[in-house]
PDB file of N, CA and C in Angstrom:
ATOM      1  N   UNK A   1     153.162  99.483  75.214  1.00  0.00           N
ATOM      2  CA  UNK A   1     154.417  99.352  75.912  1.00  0.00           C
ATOM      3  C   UNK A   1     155.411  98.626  75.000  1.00  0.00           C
ATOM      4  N   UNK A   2     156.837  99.130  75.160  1.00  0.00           N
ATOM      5  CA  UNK A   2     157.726  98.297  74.119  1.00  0.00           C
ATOM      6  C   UNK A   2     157.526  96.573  74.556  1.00  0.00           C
ATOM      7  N   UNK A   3     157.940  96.315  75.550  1.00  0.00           N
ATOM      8  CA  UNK A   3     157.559  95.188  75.829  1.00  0.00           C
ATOM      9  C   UNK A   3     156.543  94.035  75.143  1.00  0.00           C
ATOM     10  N   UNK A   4     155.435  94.821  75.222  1.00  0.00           N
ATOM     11  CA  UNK A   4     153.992  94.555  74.472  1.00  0.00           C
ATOM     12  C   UNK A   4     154.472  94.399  72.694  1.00  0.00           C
ATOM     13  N   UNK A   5     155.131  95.309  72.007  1.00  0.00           N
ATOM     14  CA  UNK A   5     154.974  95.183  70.785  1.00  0.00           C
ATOM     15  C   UNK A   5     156.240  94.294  70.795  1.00  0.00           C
ATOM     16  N   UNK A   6     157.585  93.676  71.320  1.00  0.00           N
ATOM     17  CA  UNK A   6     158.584  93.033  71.280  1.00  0.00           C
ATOM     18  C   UNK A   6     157.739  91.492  71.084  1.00  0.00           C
ATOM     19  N   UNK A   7     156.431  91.266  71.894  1.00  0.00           N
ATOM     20  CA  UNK A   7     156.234  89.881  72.208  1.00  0.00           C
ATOM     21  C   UNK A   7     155.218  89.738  70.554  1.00  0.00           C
ATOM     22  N   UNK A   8     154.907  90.976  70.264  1.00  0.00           N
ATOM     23  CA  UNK A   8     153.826  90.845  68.668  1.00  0.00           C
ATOM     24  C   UNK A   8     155.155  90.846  67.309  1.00  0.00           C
ATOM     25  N   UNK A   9     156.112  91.745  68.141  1.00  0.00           N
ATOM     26  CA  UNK A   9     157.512  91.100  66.611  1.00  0.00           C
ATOM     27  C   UNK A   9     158.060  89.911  66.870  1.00  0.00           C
ATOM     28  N   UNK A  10     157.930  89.570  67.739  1.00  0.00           N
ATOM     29  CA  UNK A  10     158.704  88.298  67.961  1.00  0.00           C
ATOM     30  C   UNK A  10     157.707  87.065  67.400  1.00  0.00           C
ATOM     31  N   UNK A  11     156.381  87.224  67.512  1.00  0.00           N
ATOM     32  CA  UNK A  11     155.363  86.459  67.037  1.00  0.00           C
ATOM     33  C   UNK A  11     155.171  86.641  65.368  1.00  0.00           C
ATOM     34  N   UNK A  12     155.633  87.814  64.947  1.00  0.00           N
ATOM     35  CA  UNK A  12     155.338  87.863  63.696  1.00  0.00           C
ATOM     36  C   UNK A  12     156.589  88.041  62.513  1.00  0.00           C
ATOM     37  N   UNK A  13     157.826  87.737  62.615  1.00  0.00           N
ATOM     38  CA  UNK A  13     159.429  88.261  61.991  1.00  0.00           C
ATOM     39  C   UNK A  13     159.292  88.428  61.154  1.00  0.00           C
ATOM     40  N   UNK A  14     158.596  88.105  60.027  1.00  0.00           N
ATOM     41  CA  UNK A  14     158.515  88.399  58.748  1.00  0.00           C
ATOM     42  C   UNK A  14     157.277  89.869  58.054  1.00  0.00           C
ATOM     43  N   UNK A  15     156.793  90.286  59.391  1.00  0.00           N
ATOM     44  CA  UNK A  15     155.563  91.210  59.081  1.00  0.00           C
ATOM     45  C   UNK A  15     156.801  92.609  58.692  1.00  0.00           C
ATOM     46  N   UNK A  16     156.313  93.735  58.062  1.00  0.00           N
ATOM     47  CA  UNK A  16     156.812  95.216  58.699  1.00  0.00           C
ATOM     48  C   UNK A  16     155.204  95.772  59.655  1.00  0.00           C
ATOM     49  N   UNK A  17     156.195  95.731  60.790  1.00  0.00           N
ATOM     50  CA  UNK A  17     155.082  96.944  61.502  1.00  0.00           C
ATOM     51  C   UNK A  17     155.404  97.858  61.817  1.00  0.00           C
ATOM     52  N   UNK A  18     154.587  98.338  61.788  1.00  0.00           N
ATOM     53  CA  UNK A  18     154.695 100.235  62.154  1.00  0.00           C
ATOM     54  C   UNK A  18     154.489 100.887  63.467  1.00  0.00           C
ATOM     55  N   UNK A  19     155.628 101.037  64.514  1.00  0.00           N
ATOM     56  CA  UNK A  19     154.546 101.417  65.502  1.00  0.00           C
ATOM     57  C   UNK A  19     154.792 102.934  65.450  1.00  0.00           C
ATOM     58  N   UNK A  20     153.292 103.244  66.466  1.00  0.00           N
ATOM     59  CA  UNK A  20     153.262 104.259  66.444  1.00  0.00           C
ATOM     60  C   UNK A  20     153.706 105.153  67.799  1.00  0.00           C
ATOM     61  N   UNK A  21     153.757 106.565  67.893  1.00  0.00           N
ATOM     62  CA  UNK A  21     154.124 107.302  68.865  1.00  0.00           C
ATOM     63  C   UNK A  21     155.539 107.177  69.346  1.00  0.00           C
ATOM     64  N   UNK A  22     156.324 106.902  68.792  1.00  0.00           N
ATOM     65  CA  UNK A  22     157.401 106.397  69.179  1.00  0.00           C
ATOM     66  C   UNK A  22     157.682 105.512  69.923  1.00  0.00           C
ATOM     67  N   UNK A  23     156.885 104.074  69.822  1.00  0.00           N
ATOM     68  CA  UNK A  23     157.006 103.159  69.986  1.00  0.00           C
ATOM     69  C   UNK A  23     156.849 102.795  71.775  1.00  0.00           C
ATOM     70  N   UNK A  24     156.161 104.144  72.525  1.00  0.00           N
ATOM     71  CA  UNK A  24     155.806 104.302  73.896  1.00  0.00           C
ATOM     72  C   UNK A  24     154.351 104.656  73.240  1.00  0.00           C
ATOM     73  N   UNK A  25     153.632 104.300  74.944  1.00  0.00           N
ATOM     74  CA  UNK A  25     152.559 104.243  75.247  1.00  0.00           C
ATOM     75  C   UNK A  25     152.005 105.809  76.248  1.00  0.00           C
ATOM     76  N   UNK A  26     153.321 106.163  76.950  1.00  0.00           N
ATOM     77  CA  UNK A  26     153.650 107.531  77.313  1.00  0.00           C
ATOM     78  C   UNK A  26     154.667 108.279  76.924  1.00  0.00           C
ATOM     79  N   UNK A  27     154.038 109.127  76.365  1.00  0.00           N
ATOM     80  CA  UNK A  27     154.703 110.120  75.602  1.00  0.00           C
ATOM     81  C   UNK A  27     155.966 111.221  76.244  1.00  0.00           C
ATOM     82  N   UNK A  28     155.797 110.820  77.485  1.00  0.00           N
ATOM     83  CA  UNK A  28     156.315 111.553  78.506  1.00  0.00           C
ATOM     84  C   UNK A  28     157.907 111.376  78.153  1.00  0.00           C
ATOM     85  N   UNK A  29     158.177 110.696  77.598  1.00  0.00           N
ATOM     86  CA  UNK A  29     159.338 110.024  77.014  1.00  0.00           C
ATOM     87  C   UNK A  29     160.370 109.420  78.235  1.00  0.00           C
ATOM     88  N   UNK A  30     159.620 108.862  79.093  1.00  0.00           N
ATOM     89  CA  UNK A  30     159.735 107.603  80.179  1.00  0.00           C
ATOM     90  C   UNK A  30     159.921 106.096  79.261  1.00  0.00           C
ATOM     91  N   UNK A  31     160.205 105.864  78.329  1.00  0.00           N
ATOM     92  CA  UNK A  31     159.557 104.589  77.736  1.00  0.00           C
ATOM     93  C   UNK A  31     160.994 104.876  76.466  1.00  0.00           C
ATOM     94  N   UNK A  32     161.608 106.252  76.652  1.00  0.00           N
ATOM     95  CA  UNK A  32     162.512 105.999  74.711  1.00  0.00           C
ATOM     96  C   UNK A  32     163.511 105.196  74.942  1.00  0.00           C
ATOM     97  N   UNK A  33     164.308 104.811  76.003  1.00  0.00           N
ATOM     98  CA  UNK A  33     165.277 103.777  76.017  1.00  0.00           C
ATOM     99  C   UNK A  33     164.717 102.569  75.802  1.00  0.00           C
ATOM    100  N   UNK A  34     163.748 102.296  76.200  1.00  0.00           N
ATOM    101  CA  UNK A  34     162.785 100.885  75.859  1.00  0.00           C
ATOM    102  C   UNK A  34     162.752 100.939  74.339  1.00  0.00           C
ATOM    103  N   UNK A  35     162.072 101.726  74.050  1.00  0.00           N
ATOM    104  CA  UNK A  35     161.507 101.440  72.300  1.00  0.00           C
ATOM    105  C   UNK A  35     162.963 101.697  71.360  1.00  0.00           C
ATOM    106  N   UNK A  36     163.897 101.975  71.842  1.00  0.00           N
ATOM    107  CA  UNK A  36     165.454 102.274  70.920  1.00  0.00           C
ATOM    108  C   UNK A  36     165.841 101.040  71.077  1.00  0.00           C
ATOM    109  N   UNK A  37     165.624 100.012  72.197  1.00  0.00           N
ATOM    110  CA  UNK A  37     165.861  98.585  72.949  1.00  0.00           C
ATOM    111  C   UNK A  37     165.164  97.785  71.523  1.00  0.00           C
ATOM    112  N   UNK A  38     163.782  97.782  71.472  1.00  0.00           N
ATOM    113  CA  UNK A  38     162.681  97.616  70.969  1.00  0.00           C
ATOM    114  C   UNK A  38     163.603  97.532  69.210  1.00  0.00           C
ATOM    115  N   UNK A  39     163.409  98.621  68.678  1.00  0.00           N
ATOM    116  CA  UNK A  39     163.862  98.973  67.484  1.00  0.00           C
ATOM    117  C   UNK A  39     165.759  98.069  67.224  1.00  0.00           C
ATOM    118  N   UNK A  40     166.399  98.150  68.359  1.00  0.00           N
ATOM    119  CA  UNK A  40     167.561  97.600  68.082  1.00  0.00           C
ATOM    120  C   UNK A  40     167.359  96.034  67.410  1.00  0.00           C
ATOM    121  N   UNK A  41     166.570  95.559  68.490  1.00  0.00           N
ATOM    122  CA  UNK A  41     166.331  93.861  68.120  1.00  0.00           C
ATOM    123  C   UNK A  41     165.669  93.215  67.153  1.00  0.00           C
ATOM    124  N   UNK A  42     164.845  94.648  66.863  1.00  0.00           N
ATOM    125  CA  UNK A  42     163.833  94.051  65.725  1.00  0.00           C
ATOM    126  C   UNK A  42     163.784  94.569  64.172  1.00  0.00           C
ATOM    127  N   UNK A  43     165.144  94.060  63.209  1.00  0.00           N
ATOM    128  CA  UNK A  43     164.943  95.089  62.227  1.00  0.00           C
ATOM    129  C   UNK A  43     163.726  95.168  61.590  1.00  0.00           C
ATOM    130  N   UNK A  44     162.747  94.782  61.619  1.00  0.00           N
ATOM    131  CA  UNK A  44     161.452  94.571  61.104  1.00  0.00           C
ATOM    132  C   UNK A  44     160.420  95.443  61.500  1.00  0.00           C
ATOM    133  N   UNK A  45     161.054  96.336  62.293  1.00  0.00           N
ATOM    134  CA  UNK A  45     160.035  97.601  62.449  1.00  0.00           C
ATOM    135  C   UNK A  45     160.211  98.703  62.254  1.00  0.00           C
ATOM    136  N   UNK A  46     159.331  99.657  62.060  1.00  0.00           N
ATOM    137  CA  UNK A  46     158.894 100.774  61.370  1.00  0.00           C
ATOM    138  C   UNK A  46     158.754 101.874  62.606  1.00  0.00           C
ATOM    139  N   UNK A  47     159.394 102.746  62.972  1.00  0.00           N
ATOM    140  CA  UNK A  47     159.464 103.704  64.110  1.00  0.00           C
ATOM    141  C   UNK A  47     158.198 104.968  63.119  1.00  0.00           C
ATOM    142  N   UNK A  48     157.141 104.901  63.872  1.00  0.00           N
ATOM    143  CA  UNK A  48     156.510 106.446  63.224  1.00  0.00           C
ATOM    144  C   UNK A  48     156.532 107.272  64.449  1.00  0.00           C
ATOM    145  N   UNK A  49     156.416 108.319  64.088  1.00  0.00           N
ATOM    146  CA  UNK A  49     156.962 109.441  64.795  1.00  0.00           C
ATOM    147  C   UNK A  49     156.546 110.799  65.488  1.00  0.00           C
ATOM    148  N   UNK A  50     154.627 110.298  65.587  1.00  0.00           N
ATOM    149  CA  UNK A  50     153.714 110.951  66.528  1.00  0.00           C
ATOM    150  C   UNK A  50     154.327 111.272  67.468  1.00  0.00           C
ATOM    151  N   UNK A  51     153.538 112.214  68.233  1.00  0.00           N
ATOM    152  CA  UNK A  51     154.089 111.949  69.396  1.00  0.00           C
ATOM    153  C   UNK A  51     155.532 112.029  70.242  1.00  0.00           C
ATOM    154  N   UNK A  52     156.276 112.422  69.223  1.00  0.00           N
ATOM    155  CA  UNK A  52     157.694 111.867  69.771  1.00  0.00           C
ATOM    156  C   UNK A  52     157.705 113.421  70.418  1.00  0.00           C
ATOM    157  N   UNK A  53     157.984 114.022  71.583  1.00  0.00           N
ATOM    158  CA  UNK A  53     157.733 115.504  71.970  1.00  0.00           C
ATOM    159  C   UNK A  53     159.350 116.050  71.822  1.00  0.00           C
ATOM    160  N   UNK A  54     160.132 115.412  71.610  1.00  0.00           N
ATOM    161  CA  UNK A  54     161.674 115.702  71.389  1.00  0.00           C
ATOM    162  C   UNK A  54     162.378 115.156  70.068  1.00  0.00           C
ATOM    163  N   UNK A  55     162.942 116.195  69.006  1.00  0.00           N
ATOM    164  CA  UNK A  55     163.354 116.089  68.365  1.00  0.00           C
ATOM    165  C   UNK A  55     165.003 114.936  68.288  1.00  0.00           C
ATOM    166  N   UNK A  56     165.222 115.177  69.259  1.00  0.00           N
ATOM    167  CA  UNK A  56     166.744 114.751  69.680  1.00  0.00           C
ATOM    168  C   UNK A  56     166.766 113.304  69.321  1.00  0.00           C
ATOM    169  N   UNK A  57     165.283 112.617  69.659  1.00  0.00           N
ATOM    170  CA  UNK A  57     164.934 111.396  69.997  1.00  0.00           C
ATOM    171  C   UNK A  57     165.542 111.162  68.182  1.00  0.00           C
ATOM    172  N   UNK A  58     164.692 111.539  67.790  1.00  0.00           N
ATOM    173  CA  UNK A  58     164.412 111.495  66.534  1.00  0.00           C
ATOM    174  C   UNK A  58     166.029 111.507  65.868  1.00  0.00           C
ATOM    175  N   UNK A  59     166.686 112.437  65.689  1.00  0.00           N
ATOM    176  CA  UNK A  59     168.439 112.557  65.806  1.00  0.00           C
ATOM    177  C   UNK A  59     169.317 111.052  66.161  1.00  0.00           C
ATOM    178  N   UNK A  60     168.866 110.845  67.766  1.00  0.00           N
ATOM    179  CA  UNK A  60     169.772 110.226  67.929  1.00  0.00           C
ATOM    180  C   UNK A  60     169.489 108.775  67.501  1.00  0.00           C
ATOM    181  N   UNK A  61     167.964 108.717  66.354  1.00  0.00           N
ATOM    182  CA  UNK A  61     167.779 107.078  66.439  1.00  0.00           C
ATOM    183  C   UNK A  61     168.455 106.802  64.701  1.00  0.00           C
ATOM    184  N   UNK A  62     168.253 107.993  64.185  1.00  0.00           N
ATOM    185  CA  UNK A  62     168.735 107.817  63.067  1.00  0.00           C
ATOM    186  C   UNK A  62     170.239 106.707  62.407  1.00  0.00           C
ATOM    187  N   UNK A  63     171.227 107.538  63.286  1.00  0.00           N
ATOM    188  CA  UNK A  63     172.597 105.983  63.280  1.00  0.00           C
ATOM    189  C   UNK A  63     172.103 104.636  63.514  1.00  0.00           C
ATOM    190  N   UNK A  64     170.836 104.821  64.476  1.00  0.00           N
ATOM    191  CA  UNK A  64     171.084 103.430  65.076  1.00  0.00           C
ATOM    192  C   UNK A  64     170.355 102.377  64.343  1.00  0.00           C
ATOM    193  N   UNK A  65     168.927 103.317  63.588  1.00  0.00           N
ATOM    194  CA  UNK A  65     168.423 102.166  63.015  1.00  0.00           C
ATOM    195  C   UNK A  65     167.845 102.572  61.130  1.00  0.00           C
ATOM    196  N   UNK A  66     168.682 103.848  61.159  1.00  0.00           N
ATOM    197  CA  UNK A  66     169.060 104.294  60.088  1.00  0.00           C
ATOM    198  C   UNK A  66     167.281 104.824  59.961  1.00  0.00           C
ATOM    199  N   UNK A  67     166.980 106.392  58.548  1.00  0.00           N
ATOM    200  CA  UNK A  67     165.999 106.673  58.320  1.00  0.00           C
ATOM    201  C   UNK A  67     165.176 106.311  57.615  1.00  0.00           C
ATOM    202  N   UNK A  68     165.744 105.234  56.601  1.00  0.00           N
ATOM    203  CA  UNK A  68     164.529 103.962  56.062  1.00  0.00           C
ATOM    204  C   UNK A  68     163.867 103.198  56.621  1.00  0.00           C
ATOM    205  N   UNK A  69     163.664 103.301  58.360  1.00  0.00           N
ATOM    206  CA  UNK A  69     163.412 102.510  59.567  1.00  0.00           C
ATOM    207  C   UNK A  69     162.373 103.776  60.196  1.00  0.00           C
ATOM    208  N   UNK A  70     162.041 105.032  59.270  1.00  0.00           N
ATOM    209  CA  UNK A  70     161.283 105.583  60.274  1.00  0.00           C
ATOM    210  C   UNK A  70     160.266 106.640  59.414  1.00  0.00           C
ATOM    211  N   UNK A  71     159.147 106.574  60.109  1.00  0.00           N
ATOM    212  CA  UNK A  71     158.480 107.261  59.141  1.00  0.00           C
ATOM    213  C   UNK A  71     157.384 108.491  59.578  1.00  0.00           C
ATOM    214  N   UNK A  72     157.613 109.274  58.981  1.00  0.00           N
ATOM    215  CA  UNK A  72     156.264 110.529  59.983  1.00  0.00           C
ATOM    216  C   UNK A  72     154.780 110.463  60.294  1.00  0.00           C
ATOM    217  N   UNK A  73     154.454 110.990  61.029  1.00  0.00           N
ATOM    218  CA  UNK A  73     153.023 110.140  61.476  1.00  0.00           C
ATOM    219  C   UNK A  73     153.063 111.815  62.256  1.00  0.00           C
ATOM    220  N   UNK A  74     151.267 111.898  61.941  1.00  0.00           N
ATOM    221  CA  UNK A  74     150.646 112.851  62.569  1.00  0.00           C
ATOM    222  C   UNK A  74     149.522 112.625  63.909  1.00  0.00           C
ATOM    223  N   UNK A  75     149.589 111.367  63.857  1.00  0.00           N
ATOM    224  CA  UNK A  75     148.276 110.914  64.772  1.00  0.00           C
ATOM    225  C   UNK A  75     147.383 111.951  64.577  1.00  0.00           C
ATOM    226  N   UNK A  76     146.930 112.555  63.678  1.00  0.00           N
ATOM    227  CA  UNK A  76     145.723 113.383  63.431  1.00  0.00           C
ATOM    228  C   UNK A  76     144.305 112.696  63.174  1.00  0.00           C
ATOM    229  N   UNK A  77     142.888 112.912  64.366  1.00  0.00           N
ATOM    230  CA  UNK A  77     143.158 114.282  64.647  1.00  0.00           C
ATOM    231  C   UNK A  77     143.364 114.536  66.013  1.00  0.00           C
ATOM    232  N   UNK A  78     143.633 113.305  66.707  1.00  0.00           N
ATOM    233  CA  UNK A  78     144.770 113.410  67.835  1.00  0.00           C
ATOM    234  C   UNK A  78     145.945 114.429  68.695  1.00  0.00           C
ATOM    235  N   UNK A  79     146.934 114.678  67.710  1.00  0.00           N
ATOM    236  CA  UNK A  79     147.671 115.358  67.764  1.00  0.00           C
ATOM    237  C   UNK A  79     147.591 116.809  66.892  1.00  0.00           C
ATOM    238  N   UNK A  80     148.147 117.708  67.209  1.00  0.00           N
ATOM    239  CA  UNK A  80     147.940 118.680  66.259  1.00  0.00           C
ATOM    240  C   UNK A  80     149.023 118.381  64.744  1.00  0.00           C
ATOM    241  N   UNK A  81     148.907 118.396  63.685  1.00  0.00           N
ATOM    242  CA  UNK A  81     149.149 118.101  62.119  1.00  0.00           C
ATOM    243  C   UNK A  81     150.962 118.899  62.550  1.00  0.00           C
ATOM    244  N   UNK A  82     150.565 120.654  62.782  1.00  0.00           N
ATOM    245  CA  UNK A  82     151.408 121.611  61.947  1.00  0.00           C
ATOM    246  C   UNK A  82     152.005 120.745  63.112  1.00  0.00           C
ATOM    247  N   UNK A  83     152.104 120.548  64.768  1.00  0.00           N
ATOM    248  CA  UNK A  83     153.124 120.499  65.574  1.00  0.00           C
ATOM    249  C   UNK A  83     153.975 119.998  65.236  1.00  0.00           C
ATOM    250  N   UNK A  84     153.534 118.717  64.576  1.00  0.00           N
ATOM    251  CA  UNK A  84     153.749 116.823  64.599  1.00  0.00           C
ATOM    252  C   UNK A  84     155.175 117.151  63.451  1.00  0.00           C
ATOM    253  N   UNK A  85     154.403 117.816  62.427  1.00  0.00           N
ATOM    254  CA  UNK A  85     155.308 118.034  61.229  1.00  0.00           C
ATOM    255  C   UNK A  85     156.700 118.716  61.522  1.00  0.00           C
ATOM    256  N   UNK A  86     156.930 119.693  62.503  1.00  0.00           N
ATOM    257  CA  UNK A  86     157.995 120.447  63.036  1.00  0.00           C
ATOM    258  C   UNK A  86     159.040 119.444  63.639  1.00  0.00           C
ATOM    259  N   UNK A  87     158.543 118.207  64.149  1.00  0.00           N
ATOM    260  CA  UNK A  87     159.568 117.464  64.705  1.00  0.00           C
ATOM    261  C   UNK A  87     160.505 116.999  63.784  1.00  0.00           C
ATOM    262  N   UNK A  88     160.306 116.312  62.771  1.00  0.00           N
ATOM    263  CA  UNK A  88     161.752 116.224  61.839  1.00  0.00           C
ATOM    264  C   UNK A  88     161.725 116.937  60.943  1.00  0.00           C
ATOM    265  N   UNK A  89     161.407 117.755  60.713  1.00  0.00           N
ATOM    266  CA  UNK A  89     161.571 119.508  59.924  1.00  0.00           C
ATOM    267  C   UNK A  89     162.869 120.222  60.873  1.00  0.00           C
ATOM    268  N   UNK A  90     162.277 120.030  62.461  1.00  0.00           N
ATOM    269  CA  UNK A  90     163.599 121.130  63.052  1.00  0.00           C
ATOM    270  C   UNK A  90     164.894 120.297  63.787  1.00  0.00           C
ATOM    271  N   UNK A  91     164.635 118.866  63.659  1.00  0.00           N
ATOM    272  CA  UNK A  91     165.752 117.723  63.916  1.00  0.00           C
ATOM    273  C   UNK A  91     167.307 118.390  63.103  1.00  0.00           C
ATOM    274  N   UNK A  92     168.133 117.994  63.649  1.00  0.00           N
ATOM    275  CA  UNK A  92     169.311 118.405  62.808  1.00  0.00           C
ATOM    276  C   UNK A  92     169.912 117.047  62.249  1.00  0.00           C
ATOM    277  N   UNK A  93     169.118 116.915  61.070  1.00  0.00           N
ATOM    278  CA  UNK A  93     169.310 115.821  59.979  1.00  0.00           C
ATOM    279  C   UNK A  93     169.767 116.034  58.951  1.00  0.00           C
ATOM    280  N   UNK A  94     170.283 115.743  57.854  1.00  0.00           N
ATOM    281  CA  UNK A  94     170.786 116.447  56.821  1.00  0.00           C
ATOM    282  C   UNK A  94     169.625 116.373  56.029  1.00  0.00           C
ATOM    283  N   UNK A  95     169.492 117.048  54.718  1.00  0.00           N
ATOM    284  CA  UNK A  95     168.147 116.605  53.881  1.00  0.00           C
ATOM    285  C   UNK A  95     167.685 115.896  52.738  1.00  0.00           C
ATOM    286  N   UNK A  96     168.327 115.125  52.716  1.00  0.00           N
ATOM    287  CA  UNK A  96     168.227 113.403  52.322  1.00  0.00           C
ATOM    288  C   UNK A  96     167.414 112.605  53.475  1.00  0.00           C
ATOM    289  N   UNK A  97     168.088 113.125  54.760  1.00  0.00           N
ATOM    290  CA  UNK A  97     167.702 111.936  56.011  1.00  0.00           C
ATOM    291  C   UNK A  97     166.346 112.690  55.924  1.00  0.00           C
ATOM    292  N   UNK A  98     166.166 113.690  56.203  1.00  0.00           N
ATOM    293  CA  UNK A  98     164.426 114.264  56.569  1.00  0.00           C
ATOM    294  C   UNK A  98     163.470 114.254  55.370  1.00  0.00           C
ATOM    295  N   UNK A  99     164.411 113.745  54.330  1.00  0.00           N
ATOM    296  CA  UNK A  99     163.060 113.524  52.783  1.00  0.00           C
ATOM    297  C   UNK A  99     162.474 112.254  52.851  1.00  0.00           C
ATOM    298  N   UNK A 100     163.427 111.627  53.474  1.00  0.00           N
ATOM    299  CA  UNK A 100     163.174 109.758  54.062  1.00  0.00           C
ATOM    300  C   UNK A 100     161.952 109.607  54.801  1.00  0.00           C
ATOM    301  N   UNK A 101     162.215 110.559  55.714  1.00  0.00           N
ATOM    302  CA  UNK A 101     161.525 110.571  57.490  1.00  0.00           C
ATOM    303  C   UNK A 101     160.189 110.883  56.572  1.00  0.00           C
ATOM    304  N   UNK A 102     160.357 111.663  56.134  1.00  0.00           N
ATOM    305  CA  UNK A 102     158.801 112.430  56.014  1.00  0.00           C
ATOM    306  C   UNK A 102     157.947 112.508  54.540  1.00  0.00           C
ATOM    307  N   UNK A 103     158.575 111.314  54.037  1.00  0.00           N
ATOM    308  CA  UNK A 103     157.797 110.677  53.088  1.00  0.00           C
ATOM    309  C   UNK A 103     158.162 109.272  51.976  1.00  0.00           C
ATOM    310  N   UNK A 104     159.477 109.364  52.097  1.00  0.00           N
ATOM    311  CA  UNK A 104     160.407 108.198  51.322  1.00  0.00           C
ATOM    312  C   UNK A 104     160.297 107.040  52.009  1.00  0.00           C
ATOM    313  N   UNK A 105     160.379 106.877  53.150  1.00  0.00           N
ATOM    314  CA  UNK A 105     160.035 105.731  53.834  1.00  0.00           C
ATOM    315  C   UNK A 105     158.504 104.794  53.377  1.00  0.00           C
ATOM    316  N   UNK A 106     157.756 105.872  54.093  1.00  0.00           N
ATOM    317  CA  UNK A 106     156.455 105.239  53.723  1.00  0.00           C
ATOM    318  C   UNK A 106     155.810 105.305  52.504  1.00  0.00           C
ATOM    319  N   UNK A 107     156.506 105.788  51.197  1.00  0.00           N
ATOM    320  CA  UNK A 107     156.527 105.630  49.637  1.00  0.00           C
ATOM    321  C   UNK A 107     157.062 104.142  49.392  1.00  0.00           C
ATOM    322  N   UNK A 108     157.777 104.155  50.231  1.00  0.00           N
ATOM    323  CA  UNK A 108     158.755 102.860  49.908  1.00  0.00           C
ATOM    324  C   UNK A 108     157.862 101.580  50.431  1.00  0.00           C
ATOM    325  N   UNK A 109     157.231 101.763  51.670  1.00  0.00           N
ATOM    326  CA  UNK A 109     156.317 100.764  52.134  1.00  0.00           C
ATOM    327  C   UNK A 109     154.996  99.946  51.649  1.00  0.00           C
ATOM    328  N   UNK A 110     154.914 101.379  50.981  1.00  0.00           N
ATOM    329  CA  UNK A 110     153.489 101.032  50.455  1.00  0.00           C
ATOM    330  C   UNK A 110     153.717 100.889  48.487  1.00  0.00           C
ATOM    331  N   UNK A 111     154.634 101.204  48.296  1.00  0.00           N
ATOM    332  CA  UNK A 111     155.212 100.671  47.228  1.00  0.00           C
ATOM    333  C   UNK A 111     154.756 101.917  45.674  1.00  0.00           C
ATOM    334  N   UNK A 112     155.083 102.758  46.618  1.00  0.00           N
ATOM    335  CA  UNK A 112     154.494 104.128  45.914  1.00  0.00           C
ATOM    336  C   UNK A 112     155.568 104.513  45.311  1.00  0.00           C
ATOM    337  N   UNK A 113     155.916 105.267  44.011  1.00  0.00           N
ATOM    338  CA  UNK A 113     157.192 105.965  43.699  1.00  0.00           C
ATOM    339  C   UNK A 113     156.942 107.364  43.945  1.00  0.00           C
ATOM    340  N   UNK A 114     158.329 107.905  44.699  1.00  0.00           N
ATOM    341  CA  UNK A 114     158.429 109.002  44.295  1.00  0.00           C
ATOM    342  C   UNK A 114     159.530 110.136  43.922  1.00  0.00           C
TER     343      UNK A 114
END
C-alpha cells in the first residue's frame, strides 16, 4: 500500500527504493492517485512499472516526477515478459523518455554504462 512504503521512505531518506507494480498493492489501479501522492513527496523513489495495466499512468507520471524516476520491471515470472514490455513501448513518450524508462534509468542505478 502507498501508505505502507511512505512510512519505509520516510524511515529511510537517503536510501533509492524501488517500488514495485506501480507503487499499488492492487493493480486494479484503485491505489494510482495514492502512489503519484507517494512519488510526489518522496524524490527518493524509483517508480518500476510491473503491473501498471494502463499506459496513460505511465504518460501522465512522466512531468511529474520526470523518467529518471522510473524504471521497467517485468515481475517475471509473475507477469507475462512480452505484455509488461508493451506498456512503455506503446505510451506516447517521445524516445529519449522510453530509452530512460526501459533501461537508462536502471543503468544509471546500478551504475552500469550505457
Amino acid at each position: 500500500m502507498p501508505s505502507q512504503i511512505a512510512d519505509l521512505a520516510q524511515a529511510h531518506p537517503q536510501a533509492c527504493l524501488i517500488i514495485t507494480s506501480g507503487g499499488q498493492i492492487n493493480i486494479s489501479g484503485i491505489m494510482l492517485s495514492e502512489a503519484t501522492q507517494l512519488l510526489r513527496e518522496h524524490p527518493h523513489l524509483i517508480l518500476e512499472t510491473s503491473g501498471i495495466y494502463r499506459e496513460d499512468f505511465i504518460e501522465d507520471l512522466v512531468p511529474i516526477i520526470g523518467a529518471e524516476r522510473m524504471v521497467f520491471g517485468s515481475n517475471s515470472p509473475e507477469y507475462h515478459q512480452g505484455l509488461e514490455v508493451l506498456r512503455p513501448r506503446l505510451a506516447h513518450l517521445e524516445a529519449a523518455v522510453r530509452a530512460q524508462i526501459l533501461g537508462q534509468t536502471a543503468a544509471q542505478i546500478l551504475g552500469c554504462s550505457v
